[in-house]
Protein backbone atom coordinates (compact mmCIF):
# COMPACT_ATOMS: atom_id res chain seq x y z
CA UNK A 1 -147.62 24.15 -35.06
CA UNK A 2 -148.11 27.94 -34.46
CA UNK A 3 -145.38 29.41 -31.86
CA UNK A 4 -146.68 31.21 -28.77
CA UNK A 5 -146.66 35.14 -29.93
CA UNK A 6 -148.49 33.55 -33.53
CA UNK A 7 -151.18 32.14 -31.52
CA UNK A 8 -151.43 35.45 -29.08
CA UNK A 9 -151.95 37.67 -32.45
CA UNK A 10 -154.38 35.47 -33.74
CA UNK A 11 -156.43 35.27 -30.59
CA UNK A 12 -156.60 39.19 -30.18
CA UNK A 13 -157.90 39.31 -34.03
CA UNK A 14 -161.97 38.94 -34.48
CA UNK A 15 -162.51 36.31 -36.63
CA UNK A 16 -164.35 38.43 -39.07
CA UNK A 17 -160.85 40.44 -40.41
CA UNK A 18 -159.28 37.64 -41.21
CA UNK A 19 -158.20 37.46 -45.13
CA UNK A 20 -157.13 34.92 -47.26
CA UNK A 21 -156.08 36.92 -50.00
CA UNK A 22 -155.13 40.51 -51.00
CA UNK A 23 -155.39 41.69 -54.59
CA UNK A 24 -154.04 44.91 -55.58
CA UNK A 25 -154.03 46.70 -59.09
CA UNK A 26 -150.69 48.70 -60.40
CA UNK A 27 -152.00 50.63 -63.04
CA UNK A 28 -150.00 52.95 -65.34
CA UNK A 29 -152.60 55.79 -65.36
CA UNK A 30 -152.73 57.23 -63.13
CA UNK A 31 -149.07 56.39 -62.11
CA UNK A 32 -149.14 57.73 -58.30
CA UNK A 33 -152.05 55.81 -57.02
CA UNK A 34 -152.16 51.71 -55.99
CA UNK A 35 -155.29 49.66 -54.77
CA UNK A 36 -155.49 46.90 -52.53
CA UNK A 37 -158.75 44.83 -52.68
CA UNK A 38 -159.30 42.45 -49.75
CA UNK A 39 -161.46 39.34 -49.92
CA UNK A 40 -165.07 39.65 -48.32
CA UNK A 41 -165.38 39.18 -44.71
CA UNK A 42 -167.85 38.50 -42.33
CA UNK A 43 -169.20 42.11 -40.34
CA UNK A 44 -168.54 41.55 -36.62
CA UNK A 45 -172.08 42.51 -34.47
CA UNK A 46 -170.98 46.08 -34.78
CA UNK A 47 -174.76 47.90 -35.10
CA UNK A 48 -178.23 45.91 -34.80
CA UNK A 49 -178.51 43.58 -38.13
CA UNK A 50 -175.00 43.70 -39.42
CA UNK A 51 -173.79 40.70 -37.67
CA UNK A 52 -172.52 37.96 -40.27
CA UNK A 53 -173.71 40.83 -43.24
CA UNK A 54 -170.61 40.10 -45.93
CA UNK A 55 -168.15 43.61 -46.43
CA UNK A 56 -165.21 44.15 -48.62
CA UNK A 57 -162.48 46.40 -47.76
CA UNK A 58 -160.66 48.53 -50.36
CA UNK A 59 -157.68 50.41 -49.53
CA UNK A 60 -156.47 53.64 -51.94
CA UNK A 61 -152.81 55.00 -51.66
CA UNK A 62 -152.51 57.87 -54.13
CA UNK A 63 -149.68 60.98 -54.31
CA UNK A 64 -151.31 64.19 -53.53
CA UNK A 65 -149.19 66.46 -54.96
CA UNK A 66 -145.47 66.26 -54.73
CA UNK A 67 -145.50 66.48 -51.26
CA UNK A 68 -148.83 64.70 -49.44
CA UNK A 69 -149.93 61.31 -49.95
CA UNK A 70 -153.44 60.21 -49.23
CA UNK A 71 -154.41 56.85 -47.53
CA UNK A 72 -158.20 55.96 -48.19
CA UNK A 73 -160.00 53.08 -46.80
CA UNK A 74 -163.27 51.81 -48.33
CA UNK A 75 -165.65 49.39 -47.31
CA UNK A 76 -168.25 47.83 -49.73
CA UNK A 77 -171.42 45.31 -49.48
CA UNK A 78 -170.73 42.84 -50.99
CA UNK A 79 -174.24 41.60 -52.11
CA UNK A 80 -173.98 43.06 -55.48
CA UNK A 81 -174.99 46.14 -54.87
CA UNK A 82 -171.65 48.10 -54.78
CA UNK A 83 -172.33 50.17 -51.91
CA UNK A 84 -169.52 51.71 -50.67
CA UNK A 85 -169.03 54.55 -48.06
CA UNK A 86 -165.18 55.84 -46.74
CA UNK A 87 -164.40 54.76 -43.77
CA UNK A 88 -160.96 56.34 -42.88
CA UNK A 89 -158.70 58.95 -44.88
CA UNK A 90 -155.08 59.78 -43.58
CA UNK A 91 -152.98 62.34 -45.35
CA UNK A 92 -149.42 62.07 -44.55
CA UNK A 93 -146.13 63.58 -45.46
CA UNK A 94 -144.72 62.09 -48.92
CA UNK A 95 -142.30 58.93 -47.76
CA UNK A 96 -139.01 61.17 -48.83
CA UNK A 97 -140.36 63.72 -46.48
CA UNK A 98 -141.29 62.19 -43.27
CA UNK A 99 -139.03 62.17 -40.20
């Protein structure tokens, strides 16, 4: 049995953005950048004739020179057709460097 704030999280979160799994790929070149892959999801109603349309998410960290890193988040159709457009981009201070 789920405690009482587990429940309250799960309630606030739309059905749709819940993952069962997170892949990621660590690869040596380039060495600055990792990739988190999320399992397809179900698109909430968010437009006329996306609701229950099946999206992947893809998230890119990558170093941006020595002192910016650059957080990228993808989404993708996943029908086999590989369509992907960015969805958000955040450039922050590198980790050593943030207050």
């Amino acid at each position: 049995m789920r405690n009482d704030s587990a429940r309250a999280v799960a309630d606030r979160l739309p059905s749709g953005r819940r993952c069962g799994k997170i892949g990621y790929t660590w690869s040596r070149f380039p060495p600055d950048r990792i990739t988190l892959r999320f399992e397809p999801f179900a698109a909430p109603s968010i437009a006329p004739g996306w609701a229950g349309r099946m999206l992947r998410m893809e998230e890119v960290i990558a170093r941006d020179g020595r002192i910016h890193e650059t957080k990228d988040q993808y989404f993708i159709l996943a029908d086999g057709t590989a369509t992907s457009w960015l969805v958000h981009r955040l450039r922050l201070p590198a980790p050593g460097l943030r207050k």
